[in-house]
PDB file of N, CA and C in Angstrom:
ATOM      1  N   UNK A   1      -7.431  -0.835   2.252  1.00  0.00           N
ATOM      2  CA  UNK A   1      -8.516  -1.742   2.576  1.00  0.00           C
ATOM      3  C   UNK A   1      -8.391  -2.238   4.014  1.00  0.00           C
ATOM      4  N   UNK A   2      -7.593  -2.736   4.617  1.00  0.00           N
ATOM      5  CA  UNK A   2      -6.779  -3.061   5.717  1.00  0.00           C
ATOM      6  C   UNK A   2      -7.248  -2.289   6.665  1.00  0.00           C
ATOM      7  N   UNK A   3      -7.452  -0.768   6.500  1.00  0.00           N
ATOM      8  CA  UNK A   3      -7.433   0.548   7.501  1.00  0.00           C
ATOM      9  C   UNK A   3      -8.973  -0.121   7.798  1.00  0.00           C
ATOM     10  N   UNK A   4      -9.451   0.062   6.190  1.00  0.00           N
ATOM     11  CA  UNK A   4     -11.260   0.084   6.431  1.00  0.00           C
ATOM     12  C   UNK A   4     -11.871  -1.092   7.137  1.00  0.00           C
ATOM     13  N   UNK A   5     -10.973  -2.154   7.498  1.00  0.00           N
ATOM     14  CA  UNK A   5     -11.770  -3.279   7.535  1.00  0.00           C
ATOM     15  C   UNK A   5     -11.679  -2.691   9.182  1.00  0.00           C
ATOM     16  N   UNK A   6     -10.769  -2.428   9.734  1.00  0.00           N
ATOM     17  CA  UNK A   6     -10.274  -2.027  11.560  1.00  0.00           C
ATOM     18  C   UNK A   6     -11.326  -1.214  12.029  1.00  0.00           C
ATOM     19  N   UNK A   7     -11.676  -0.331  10.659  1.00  0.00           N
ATOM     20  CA  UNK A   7     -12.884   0.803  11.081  1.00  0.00           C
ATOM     21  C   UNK A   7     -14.230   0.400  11.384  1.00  0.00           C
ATOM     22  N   UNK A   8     -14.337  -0.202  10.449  1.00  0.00           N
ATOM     23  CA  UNK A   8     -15.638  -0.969  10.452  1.00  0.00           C
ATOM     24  C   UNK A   8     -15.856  -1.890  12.144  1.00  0.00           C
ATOM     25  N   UNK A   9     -14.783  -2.627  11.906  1.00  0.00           N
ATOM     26  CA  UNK A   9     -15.041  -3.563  13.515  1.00  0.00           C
ATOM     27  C   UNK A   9     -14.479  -2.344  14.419  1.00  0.00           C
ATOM     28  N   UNK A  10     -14.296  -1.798  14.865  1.00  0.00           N
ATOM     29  CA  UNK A  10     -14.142  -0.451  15.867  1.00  0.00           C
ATOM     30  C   UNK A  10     -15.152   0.407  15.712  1.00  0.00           C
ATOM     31  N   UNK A  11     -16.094   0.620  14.697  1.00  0.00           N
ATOM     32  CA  UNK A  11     -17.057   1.273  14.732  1.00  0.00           C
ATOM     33  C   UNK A  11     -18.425   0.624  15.782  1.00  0.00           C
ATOM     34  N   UNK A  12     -18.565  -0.457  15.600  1.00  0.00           N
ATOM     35  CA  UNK A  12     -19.119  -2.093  15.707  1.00  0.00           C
ATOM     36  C   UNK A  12     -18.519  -2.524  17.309  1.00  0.00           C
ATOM     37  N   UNK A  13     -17.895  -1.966  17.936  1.00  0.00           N
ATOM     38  CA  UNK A  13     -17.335  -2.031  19.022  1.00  0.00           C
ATOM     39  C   UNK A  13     -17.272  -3.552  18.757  1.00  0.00           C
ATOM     40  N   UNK A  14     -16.362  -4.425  18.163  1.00  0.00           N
ATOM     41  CA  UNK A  14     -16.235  -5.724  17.851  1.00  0.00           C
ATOM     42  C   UNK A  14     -14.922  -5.666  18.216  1.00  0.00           C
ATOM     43  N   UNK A  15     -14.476  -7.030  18.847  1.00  0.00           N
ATOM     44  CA  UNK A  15     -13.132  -7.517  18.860  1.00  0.00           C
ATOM     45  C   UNK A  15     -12.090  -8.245  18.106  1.00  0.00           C
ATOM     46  N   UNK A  16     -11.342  -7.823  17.791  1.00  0.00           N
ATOM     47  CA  UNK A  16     -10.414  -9.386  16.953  1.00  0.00           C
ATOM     48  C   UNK A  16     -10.700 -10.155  17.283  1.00  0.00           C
ATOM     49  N   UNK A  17     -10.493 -10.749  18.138  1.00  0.00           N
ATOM     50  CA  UNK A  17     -10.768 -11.986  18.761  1.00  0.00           C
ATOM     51  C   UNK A  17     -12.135 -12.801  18.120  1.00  0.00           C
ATOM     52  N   UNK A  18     -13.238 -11.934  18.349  1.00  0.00           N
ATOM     53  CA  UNK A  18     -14.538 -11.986  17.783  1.00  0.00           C
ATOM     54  C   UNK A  18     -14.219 -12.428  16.751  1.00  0.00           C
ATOM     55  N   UNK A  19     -13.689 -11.675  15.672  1.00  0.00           N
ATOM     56  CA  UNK A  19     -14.286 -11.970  14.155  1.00  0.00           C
ATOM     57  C   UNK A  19     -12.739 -12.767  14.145  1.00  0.00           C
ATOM     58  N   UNK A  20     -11.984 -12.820  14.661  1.00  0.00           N
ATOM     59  CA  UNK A  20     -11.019 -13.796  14.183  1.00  0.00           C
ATOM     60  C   UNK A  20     -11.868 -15.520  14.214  1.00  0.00           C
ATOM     61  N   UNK A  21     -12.669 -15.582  15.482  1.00  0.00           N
ATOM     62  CA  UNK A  21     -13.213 -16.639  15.794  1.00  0.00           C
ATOM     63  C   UNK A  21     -14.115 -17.394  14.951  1.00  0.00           C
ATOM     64  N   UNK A  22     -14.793 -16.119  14.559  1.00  0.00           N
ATOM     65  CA  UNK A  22     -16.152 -16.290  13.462  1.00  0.00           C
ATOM     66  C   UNK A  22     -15.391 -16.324  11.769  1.00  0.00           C
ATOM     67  N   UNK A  23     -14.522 -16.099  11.720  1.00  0.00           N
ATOM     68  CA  UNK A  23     -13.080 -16.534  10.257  1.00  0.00           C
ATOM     69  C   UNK A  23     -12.585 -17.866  10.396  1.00  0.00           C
ATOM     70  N   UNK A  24     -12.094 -18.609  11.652  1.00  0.00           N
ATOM     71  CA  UNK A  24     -12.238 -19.630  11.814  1.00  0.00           C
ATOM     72  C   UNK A  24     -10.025 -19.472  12.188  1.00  0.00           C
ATOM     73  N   UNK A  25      -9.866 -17.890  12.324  1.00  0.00           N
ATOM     74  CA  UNK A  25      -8.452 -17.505  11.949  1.00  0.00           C
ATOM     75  C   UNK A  25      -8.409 -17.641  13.864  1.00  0.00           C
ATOM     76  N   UNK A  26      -6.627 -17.760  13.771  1.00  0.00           N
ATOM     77  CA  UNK A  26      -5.908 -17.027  14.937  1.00  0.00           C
ATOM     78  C   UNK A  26      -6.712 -15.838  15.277  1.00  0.00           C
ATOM     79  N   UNK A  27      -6.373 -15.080  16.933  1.00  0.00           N
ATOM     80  CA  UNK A  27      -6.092 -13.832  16.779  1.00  0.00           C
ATOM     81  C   UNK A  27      -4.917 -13.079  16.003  1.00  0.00           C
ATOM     82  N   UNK A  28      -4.062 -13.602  16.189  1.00  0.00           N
ATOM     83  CA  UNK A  28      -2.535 -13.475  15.772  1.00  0.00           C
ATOM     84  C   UNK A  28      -2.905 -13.008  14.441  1.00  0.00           C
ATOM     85  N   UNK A  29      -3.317 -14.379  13.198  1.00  0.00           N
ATOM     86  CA  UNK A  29      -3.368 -13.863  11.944  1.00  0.00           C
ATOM     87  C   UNK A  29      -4.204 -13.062  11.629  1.00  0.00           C
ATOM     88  N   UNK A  30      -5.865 -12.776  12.507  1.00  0.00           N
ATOM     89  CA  UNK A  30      -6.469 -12.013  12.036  1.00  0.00           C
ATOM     90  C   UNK A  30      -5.968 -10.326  12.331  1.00  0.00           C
ATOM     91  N   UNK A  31      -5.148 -10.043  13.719  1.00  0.00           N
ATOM     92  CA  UNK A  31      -4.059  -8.922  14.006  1.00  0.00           C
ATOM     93  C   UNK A  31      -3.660  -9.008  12.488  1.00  0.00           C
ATOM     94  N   UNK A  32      -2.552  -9.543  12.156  1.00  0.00           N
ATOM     95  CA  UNK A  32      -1.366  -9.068  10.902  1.00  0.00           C
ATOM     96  C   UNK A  32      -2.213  -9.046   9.900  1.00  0.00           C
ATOM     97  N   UNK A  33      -3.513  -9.596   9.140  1.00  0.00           N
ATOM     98  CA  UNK A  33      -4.679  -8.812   8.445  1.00  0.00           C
ATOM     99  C   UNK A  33      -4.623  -7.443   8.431  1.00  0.00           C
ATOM    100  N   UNK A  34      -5.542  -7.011   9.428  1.00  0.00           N
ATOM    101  CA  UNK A  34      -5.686  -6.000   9.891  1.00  0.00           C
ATOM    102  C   UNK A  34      -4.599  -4.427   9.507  1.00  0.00           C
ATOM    103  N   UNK A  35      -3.363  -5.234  10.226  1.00  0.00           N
ATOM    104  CA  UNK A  35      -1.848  -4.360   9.487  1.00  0.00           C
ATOM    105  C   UNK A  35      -1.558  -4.820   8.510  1.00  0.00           C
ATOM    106  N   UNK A  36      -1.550  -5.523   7.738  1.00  0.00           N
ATOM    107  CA  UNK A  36      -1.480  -5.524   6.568  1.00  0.00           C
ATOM    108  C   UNK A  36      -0.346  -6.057   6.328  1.00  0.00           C
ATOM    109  N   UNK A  37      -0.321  -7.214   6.892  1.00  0.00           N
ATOM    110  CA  UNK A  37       0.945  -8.023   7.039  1.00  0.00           C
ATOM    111  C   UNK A  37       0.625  -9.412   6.468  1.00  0.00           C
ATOM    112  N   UNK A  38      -0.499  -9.755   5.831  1.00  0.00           N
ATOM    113  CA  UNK A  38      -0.399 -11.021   5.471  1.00  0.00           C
ATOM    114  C   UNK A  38      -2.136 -10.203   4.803  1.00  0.00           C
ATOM    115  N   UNK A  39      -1.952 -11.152   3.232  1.00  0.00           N
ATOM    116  CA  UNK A  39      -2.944 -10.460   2.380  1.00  0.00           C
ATOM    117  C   UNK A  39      -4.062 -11.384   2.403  1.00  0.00           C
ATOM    118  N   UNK A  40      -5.319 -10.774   2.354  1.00  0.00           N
ATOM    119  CA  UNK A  40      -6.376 -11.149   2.115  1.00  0.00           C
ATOM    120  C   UNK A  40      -6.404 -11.955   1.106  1.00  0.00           C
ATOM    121  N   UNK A  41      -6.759 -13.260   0.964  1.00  0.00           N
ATOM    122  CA  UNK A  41      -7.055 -14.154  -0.538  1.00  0.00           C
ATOM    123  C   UNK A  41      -8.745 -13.792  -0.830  1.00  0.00           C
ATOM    124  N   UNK A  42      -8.966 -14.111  -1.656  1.00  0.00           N
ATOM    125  CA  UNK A  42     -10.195 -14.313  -2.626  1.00  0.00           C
ATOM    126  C   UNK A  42     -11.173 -15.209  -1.720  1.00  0.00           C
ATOM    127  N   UNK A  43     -10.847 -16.475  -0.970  1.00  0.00           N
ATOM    128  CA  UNK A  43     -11.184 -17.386  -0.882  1.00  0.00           C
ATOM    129  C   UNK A  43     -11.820 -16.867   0.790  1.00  0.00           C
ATOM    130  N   UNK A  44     -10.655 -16.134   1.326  1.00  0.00           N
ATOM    131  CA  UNK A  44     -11.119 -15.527   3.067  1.00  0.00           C
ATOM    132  C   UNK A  44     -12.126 -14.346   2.669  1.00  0.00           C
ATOM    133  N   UNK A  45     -12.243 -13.738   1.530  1.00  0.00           N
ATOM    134  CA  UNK A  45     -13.752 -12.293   1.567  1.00  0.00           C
ATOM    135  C   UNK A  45     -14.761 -13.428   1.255  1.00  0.00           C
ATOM    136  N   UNK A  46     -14.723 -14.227   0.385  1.00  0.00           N
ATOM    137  CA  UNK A  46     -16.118 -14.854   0.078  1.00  0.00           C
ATOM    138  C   UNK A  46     -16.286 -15.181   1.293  1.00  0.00           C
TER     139      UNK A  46
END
């Protein structure tokens, strides 16, 4: 899931930064997302 979400915003020529901003996340945490270093809750997809 992790891979697909990177694809999607790289398809989208979007930045981390971007959607980290618009998550309300770090860059930092929205990075280790991404790798799959810290898991998605229920509460961050809604």
């Amino acid at each position: 899931m992790y891979q697909r979400i990177r694809d999607l915003r790289e398809d989208h020529d979007i930045t981390q930064k971007f959607v980290a901003n618009l998550l309300s996340f770090s860059h930092t945490n929205y990075a280790k997302i991404e790798r799959g270093e810290v898991a998605l809750t229920a509460d961050v997809l809604v």
